[in-house]
C-alpha atoms as a PDB file:
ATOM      1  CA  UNK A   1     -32.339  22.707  50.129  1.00  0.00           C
ATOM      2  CA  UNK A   2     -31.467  20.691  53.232  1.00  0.00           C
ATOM      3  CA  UNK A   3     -33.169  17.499  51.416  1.00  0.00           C
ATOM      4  CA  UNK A   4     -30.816  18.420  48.435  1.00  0.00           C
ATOM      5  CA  UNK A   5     -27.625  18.185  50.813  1.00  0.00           C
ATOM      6  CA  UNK A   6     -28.787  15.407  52.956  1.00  0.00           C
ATOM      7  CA  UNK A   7     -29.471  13.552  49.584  1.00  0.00           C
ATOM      8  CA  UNK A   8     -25.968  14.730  47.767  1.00  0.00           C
ATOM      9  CA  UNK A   9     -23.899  13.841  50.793  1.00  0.00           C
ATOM     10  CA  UNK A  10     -25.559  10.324  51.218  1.00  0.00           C
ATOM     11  CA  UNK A  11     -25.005   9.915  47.363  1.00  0.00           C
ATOM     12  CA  UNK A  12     -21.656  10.697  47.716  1.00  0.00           C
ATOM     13  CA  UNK A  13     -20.677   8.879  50.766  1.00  0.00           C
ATOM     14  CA  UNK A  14     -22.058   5.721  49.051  1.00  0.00           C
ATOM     15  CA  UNK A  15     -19.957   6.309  45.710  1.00  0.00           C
ATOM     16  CA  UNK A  16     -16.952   6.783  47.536  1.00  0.00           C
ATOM     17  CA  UNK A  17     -17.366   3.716  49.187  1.00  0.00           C
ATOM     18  CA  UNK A  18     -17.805   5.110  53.062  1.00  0.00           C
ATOM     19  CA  UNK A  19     -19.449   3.869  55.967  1.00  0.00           C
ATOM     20  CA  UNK A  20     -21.531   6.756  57.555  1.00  0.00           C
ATOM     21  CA  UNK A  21     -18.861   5.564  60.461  1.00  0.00           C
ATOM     22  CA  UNK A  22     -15.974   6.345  58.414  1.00  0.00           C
ATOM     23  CA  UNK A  23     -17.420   9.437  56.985  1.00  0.00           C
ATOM     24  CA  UNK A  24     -17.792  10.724  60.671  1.00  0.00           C
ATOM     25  CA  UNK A  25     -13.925   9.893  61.501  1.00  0.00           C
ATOM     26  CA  UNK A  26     -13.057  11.574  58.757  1.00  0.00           C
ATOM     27  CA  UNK A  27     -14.875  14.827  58.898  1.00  0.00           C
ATOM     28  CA  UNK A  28     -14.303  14.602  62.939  1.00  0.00           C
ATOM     29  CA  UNK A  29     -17.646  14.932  63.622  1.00  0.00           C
ATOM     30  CA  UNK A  30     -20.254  12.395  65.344  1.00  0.00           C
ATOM     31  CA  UNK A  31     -21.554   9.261  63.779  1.00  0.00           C
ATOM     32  CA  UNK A  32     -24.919  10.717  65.480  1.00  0.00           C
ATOM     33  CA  UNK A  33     -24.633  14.013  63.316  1.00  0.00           C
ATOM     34  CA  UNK A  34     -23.932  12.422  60.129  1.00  0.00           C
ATOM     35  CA  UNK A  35     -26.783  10.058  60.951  1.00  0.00           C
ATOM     36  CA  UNK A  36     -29.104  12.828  61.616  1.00  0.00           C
ATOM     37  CA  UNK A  37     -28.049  15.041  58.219  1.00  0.00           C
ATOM     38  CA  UNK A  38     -28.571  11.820  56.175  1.00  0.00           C
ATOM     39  CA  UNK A  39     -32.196  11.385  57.494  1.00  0.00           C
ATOM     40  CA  UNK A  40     -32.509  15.215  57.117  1.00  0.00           C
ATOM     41  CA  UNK A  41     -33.049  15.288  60.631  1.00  0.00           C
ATOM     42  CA  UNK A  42     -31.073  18.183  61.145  1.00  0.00           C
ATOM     43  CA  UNK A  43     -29.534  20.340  58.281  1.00  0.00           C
ATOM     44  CA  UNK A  44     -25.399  20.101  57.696  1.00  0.00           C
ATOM     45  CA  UNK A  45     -24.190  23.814  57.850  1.00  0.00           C
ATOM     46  CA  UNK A  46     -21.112  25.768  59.043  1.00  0.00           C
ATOM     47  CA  UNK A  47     -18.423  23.719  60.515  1.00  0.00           C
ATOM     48  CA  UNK A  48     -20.372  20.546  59.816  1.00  0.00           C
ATOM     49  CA  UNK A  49     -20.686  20.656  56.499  1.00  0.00           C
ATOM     50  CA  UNK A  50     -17.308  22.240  55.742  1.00  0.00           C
ATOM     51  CA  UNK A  51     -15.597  19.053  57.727  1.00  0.00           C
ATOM     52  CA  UNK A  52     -18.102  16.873  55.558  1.00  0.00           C
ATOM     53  CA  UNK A  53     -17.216  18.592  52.604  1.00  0.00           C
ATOM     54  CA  UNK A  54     -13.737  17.594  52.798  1.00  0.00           C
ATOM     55  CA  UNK A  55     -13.749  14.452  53.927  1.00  0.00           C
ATOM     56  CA  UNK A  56     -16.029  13.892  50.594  1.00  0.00           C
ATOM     57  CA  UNK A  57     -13.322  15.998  48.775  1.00  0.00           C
ATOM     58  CA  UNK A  58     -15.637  18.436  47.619  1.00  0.00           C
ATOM     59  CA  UNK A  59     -16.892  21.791  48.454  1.00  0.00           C
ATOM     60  CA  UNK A  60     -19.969  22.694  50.637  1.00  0.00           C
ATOM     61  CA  UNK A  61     -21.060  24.810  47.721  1.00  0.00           C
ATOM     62  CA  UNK A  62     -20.744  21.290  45.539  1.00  0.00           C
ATOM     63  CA  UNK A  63     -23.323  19.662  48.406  1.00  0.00           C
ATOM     64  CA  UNK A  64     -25.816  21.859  48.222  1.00  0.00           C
ATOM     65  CA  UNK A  65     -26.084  21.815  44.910  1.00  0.00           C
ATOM     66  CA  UNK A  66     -28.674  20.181  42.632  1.00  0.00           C
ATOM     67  CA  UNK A  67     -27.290  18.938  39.908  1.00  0.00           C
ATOM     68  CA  UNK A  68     -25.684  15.334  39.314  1.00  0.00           C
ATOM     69  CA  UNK A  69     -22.435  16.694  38.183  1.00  0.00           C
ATOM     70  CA  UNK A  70     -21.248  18.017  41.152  1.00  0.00           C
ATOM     71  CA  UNK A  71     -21.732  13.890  43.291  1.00  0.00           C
ATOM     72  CA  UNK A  72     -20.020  12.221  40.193  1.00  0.00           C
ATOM     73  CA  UNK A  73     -16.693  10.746  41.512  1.00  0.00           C
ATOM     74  CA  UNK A  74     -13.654  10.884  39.914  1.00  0.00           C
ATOM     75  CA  UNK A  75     -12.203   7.603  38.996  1.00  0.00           C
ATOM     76  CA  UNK A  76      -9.381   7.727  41.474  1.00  0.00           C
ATOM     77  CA  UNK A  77      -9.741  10.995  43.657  1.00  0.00           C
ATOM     78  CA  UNK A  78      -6.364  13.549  43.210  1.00  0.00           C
ATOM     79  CA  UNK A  79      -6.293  13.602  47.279  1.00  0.00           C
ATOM     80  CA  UNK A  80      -6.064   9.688  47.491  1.00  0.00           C
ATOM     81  CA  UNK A  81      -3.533   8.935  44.165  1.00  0.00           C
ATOM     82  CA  UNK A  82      -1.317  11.866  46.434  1.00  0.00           C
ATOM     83  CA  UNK A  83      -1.164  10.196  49.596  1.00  0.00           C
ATOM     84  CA  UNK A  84      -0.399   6.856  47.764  1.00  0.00           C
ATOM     85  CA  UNK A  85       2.641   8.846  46.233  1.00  0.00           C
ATOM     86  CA  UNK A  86       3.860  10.307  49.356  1.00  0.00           C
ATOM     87  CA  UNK A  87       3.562   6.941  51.348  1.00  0.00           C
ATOM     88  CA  UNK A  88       5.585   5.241  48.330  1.00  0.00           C
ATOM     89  CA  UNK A  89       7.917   7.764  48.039  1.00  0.00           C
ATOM     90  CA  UNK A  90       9.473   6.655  51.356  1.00  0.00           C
ATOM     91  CA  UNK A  91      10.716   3.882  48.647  1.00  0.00           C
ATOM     92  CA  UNK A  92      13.380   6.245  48.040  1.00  0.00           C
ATOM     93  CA  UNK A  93      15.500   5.190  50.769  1.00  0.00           C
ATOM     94  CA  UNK A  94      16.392   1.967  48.833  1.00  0.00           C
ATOM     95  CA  UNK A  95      18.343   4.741  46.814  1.00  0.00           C
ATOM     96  CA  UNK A  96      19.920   6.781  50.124  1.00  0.00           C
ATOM     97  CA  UNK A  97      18.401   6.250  53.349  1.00  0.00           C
ATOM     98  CA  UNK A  98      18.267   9.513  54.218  1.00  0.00           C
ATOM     99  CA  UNK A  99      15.547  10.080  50.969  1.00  0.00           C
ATOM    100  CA  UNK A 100      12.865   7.675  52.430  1.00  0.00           C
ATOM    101  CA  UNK A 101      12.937  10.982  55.009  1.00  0.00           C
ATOM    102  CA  UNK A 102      13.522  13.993  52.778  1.00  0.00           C
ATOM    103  CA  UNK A 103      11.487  12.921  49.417  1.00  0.00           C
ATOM    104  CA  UNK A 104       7.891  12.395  51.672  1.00  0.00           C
ATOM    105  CA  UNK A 105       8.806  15.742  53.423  1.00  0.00           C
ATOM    106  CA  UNK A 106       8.814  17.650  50.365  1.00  0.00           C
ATOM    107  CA  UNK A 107       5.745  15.913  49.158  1.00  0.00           C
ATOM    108  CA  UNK A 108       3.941  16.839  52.349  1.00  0.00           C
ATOM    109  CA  UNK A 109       4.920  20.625  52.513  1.00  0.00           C
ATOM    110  CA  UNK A 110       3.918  20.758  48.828  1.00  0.00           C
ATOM    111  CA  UNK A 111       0.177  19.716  49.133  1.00  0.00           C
ATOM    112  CA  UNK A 112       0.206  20.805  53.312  1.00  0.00           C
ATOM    113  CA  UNK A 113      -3.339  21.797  54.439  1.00  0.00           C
ATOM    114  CA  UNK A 114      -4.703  20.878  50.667  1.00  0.00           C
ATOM    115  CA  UNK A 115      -5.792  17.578  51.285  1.00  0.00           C
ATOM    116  CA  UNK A 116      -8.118  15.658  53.916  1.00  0.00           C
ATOM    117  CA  UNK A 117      -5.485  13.195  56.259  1.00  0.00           C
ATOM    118  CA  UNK A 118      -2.249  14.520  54.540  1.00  0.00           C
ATOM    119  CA  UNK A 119      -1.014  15.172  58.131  1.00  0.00           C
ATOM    120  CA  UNK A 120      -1.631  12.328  59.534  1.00  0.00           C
ATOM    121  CA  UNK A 121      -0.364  10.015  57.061  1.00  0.00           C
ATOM    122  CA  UNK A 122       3.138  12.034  56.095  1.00  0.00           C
ATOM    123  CA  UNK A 123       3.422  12.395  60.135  1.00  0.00           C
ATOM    124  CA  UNK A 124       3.039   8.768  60.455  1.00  0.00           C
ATOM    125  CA  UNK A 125       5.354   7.937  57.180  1.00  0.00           C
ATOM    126  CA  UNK A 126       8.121  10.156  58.103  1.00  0.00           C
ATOM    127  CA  UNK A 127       8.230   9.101  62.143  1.00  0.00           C
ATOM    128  CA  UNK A 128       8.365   5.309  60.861  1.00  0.00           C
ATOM    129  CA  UNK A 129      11.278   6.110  58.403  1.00  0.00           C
ATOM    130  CA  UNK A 130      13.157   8.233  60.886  1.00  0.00           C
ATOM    131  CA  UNK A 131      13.038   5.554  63.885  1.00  0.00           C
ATOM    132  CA  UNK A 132      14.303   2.945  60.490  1.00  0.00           C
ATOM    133  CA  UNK A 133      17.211   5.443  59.652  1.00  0.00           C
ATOM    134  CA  UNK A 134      18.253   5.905  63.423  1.00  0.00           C
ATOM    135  CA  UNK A 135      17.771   2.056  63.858  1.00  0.00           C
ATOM    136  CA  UNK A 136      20.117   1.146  60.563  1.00  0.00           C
ATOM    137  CA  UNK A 137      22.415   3.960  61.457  1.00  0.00           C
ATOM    138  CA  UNK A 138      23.044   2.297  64.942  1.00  0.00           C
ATOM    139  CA  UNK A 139      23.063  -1.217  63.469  1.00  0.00           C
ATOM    140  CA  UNK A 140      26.151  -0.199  60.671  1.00  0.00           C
ATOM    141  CA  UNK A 141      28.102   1.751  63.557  1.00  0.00           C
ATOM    142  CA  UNK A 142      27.519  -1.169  66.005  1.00  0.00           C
ATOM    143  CA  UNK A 143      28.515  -3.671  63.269  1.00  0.00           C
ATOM    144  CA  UNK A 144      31.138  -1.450  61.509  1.00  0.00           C
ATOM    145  CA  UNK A 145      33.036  -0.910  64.882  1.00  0.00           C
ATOM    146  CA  UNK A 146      33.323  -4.857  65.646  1.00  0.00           C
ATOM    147  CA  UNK A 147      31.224  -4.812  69.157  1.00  0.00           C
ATOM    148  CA  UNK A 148      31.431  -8.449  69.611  1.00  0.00           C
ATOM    149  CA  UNK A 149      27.487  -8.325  71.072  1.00  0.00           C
ATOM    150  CA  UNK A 150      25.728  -8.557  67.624  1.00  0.00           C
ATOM    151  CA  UNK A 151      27.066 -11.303  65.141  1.00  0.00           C
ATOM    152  CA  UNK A 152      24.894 -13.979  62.855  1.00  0.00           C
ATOM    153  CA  UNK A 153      25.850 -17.379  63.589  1.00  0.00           C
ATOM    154  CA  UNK A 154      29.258 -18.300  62.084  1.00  0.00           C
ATOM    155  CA  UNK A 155      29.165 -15.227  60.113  1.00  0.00           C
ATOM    156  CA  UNK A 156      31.680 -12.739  59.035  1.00  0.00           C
ATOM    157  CA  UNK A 157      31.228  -8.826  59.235  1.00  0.00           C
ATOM    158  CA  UNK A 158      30.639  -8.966  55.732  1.00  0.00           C
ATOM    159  CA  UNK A 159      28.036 -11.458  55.553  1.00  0.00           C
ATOM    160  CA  UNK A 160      26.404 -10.157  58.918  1.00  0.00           C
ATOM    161  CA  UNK A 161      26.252  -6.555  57.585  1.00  0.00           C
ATOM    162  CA  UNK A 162      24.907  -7.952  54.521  1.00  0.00           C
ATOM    163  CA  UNK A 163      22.347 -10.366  55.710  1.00  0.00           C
ATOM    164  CA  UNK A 164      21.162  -7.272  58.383  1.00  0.00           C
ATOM    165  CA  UNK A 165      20.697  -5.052  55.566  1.00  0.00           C
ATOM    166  CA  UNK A 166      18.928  -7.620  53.586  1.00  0.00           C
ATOM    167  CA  UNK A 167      16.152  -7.805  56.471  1.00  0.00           C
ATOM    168  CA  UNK A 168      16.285  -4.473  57.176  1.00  0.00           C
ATOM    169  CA  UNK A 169      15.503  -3.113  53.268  1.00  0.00           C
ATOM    170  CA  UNK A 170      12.944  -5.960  53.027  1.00  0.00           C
ATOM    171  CA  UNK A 171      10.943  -5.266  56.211  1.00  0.00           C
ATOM    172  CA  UNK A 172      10.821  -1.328  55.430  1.00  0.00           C
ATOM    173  CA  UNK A 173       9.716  -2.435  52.116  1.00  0.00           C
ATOM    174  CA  UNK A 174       6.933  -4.794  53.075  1.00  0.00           C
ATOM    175  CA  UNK A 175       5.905  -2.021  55.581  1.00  0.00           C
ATOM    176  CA  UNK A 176       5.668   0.846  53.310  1.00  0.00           C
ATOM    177  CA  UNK A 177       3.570  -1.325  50.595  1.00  0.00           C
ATOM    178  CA  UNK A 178       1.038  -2.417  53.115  1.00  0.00           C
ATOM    179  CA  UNK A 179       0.430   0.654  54.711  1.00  0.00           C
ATOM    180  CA  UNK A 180       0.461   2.111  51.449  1.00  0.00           C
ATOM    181  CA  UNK A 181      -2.291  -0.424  50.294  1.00  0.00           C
ATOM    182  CA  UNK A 182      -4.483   0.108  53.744  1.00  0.00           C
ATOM    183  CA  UNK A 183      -4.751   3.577  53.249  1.00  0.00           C
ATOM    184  CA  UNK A 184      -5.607   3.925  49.745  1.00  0.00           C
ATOM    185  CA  UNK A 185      -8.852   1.475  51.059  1.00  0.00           C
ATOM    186  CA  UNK A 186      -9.886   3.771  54.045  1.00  0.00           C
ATOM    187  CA  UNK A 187      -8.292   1.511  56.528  1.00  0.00           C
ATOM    188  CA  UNK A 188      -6.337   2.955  59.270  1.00  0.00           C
ATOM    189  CA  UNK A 189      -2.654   2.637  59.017  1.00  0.00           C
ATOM    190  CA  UNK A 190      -0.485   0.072  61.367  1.00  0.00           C
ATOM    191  CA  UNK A 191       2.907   1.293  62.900  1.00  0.00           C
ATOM    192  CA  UNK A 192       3.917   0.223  66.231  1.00  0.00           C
ATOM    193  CA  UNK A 193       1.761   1.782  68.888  1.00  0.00           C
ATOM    194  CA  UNK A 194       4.686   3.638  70.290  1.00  0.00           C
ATOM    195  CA  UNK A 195       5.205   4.863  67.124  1.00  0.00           C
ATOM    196  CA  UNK A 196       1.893   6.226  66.766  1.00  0.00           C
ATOM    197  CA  UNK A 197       1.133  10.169  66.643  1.00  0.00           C
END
């Protein structure tokens, strides 16, 4: 039996396209461990293969069994298609700004504690949209009241409130695609670093 789980767990690391270093990040456990459960050096049990388990998105029960069924991945896991929709739903705020916050929150309380890194990316998603609401909310007021320290050029309010929004939408934009796009590959997701949680 510990051949059969060392064997399904390689199998399925490889089909899910994982490093044995990635696989260890995820599942919070050493690269050394996974390592020596892939060499069936040592057999994956309790909290091991439970963490394992879920980073694979499977079951331990799944990994220890036999049959090729249970390694087959789905074409595009449920876990990974829902944390691409929760980091695009912070689109919404093109709508209201205030939706790019409430619209991922939702999304996150629904699947909460289902699904491997859901935390860590709808903790990520909504601190980045909150510090862009507070930063546009500032912007409007500071613009909207005439404070003579922020102005364009030879530009108007108008065209100063405009052209600020313009950058504004379009850098929260380009943000939320690539970080959408990075973490739907495995690749850890870039905010500011004192944005980071």
């Amino acid at each position: 039996m510990k051949n059969n789980i060392a064997k399904n767990i390689k199998e399925l690391r490889i089909l899910k396209g994982l490093s044995q270093e990635k696989l260890a990040e995820l599942a919070k456990i050493s690269l050394r461990t996974v390592q020596r459960i892939e060499n069936s050096e040592t057999e994956a049990r309790g909290h091991s293969l439970q963490q394992i388990a879920a980073a694979l998105e499977t079951t331990p029960e799944q990994l220890a069994g036999t049959t090729e069924k249970h390694i087959t991945p789905q074409p595009v896991p449920e876990g990974k298609t829902y944390l691409a929709t929760l980091d695009l739903s912070a689109l919404s705020f093109i709508i209201f700004p205030l939706l790019g916050l409430v619209i991922p929150f939702i999304l996150w309380m629904i699947k909460r504690g289902q699904i491997p890194n859901i935390d860590r990316v709808a903790k990520r998603a909504l601190l980045i949209q909150s510090v862009w609401c507070l930063f546009v909310g500032y912007l409007y007021s500071v613009l909207l009241t005439g404070s003579p320290f922020f102005s364009i050029g030879q530009l108007g309010k108008a065209e100063t409130l405009l052209v600020t929004a313009v950058v504004l939408y379009f850098g929260n934009i380009v943000l939320i695609l690539i970080n959408t796009f990075r973490s739907g590959r495995n690749k850890e997701i870039n905010y500011p670093a004192a944005l980071t949680v």
